[in-house]
N, C-alpha and C. Protein backbone atom coordinates (compact mmCIF):
# COMPACT_ATOMS: atom_id res chain seq x y z
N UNK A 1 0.86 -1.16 0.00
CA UNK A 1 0.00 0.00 0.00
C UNK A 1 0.90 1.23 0.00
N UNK A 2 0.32 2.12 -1.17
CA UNK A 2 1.34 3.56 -0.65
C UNK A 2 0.69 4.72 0.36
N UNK A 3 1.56 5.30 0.26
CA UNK A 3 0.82 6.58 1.40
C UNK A 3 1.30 7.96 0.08
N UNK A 4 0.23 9.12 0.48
CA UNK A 4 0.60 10.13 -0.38
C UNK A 4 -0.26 11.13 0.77
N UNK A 5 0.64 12.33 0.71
CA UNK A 5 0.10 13.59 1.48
C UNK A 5 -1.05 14.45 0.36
N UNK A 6 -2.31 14.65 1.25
CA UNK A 6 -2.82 15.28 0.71
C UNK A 6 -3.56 16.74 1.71
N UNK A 7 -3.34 18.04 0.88
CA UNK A 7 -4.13 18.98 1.95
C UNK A 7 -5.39 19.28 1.92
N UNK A 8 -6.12 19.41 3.02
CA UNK A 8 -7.57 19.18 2.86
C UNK A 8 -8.05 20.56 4.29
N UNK A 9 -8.63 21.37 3.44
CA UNK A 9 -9.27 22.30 4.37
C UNK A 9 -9.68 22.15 5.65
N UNK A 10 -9.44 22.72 6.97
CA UNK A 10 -9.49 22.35 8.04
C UNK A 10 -11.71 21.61 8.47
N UNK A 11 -12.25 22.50 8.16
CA UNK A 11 -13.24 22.11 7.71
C UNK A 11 -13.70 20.56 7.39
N UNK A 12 -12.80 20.18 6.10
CA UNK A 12 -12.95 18.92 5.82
C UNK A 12 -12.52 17.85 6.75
N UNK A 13 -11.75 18.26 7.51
CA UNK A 13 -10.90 17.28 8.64
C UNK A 13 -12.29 16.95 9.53
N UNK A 14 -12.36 18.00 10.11
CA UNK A 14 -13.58 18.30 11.28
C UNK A 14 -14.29 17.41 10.56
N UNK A 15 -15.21 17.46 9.73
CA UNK A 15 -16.50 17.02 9.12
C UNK A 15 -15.87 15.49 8.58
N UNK A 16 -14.61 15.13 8.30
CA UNK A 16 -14.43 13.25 7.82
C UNK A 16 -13.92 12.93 9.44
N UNK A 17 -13.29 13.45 10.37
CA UNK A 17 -13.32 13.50 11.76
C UNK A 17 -14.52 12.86 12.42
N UNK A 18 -15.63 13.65 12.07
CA UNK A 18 -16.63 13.47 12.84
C UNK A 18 -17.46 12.07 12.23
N UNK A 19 -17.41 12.08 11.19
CA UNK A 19 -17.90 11.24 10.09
C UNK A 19 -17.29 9.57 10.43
N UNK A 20 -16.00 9.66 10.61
CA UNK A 20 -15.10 8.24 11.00
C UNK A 20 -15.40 8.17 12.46
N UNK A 21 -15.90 9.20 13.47
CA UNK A 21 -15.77 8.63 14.94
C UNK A 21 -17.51 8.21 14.62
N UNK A 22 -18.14 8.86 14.24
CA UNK A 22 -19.81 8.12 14.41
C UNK A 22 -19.76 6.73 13.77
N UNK A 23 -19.09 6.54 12.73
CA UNK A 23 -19.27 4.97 12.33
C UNK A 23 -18.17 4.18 12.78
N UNK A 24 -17.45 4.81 13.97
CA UNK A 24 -16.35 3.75 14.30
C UNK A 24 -15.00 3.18 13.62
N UNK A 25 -14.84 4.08 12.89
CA UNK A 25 -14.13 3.84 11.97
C UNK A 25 -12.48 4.54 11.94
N UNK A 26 -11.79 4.19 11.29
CA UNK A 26 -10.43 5.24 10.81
C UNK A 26 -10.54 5.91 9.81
N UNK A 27 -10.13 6.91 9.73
CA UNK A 27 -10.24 8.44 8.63
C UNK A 27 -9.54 7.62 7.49
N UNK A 28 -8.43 7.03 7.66
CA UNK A 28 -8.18 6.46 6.72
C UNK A 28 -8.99 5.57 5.62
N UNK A 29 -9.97 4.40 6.41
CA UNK A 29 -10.48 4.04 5.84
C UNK A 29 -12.25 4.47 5.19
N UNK A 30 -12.29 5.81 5.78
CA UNK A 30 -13.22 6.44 4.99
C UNK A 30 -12.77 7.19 3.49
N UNK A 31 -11.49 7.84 4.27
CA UNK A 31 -10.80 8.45 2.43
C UNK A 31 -10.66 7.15 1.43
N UNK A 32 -10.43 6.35 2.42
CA UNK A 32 -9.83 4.68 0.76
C UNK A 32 -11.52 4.35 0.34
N UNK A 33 -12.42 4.52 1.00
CA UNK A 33 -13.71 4.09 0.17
C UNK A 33 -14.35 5.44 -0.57
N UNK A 34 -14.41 6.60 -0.24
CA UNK A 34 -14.88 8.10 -1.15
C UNK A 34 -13.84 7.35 -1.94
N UNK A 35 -12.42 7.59 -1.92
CA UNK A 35 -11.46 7.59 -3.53
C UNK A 35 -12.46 5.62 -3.91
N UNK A 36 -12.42 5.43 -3.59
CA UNK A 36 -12.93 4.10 -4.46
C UNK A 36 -14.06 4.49 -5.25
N UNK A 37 -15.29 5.46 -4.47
CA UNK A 37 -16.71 5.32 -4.50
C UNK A 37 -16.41 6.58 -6.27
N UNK A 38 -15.55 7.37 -5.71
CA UNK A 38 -14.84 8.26 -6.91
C UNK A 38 -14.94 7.72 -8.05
N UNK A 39 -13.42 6.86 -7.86
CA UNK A 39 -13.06 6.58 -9.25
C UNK A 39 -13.97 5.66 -10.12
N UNK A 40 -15.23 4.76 -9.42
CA UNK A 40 -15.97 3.99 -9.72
C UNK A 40 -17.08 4.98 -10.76
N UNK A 41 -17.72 5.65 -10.00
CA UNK A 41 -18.16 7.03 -11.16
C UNK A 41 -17.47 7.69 -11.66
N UNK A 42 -16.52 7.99 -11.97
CA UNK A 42 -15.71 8.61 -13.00
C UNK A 42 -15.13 7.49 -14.00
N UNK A 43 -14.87 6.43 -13.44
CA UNK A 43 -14.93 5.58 -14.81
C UNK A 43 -15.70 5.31 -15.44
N UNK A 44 -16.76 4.77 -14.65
CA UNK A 44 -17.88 4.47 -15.53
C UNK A 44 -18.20 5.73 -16.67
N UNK A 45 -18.20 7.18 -16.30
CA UNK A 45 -18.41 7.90 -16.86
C UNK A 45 -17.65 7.93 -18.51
N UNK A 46 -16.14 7.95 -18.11
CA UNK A 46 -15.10 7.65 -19.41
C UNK A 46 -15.38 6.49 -20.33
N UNK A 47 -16.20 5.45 -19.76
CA UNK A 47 -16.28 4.16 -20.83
C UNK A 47 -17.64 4.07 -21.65
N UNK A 48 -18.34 5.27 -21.52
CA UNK A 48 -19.45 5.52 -21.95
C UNK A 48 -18.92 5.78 -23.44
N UNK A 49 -19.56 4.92 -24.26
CA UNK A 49 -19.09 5.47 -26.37
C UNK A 49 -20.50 6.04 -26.52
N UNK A 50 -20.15 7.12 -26.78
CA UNK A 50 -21.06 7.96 -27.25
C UNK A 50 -21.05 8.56 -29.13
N UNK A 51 -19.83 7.70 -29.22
CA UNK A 51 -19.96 7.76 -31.00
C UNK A 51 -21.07 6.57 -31.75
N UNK A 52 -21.51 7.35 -32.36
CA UNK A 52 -22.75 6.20 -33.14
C UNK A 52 -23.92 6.33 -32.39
N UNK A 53 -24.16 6.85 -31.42
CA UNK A 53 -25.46 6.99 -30.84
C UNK A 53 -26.90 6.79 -31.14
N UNK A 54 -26.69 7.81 -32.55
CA UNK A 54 -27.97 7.75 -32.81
C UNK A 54 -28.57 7.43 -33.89
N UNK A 55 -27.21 6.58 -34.49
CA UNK A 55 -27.57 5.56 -35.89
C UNK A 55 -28.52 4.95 -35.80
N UNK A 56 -29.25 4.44 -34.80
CA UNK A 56 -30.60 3.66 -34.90
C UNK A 56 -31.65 4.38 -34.63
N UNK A 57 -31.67 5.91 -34.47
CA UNK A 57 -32.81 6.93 -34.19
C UNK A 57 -33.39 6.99 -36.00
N UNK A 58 -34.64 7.02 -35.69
CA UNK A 58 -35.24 7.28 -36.86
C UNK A 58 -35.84 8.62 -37.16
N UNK A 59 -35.47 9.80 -35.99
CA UNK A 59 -35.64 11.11 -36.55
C UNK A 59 -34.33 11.74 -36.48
N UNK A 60 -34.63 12.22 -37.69
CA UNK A 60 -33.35 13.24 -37.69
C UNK A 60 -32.61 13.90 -36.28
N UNK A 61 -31.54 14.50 -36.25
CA UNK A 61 -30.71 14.39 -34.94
C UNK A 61 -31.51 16.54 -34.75
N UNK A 62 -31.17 17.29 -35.33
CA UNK A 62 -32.00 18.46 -35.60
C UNK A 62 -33.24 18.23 -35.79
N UNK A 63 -34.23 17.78 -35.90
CA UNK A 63 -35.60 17.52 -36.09
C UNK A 63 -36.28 17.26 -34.69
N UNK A 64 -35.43 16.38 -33.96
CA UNK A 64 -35.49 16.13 -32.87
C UNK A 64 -34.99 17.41 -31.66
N UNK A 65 -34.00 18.34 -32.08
CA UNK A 65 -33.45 19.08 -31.35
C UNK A 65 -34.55 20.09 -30.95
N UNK A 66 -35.60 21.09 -32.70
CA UNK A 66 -36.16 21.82 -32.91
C UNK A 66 -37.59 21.22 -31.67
N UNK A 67 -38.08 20.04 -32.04
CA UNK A 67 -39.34 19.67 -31.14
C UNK A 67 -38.74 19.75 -29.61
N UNK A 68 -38.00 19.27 -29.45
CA UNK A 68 -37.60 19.43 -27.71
C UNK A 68 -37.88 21.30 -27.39
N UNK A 69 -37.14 21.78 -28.32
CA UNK A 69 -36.77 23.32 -28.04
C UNK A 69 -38.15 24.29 -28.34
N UNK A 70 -38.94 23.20 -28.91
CA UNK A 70 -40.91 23.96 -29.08
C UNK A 70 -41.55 23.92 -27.87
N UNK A 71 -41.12 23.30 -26.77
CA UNK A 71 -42.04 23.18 -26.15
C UNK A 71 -41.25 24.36 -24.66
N UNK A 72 -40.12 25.33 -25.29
CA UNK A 72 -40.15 26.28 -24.56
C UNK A 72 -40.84 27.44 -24.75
């Protein structure tokens, strides 16, 4: 396992402080599950292909834009 310094507003201490003593826990192992809970949505986000999308739409990609934007 590595270790890396990170600075975190006094604020944030207090509030993952308080956060690790109510569930009994070590600060440590609340930062290793947020960075897990993190990178789990942010990947997922990156593996999203959003090329080709809408090759199987049968209205035009503007046709579709104009009706959404009628009903402001």
């Amino acid at each position: 396992m590595s270790r890396i310094l990170v600075d975190l507003p006094d604020a944030q201490v207090e509030e993952l402080t308080a956060l690790a003593e109510a569930e009994r826990r070590p600060r440590a192992a609340v930062i290793r599950e947020a960075i897990d809970a993190y990178i789990a949505q942010h990947k997922h986000a990156l593996d999203v292909d959003v090329f080709a999308l809408w090759k199987d739409k049968k209205l035009d990609g503007l046709e579709y834009q104009q009706e959404l934007r009628s009903e402001w």
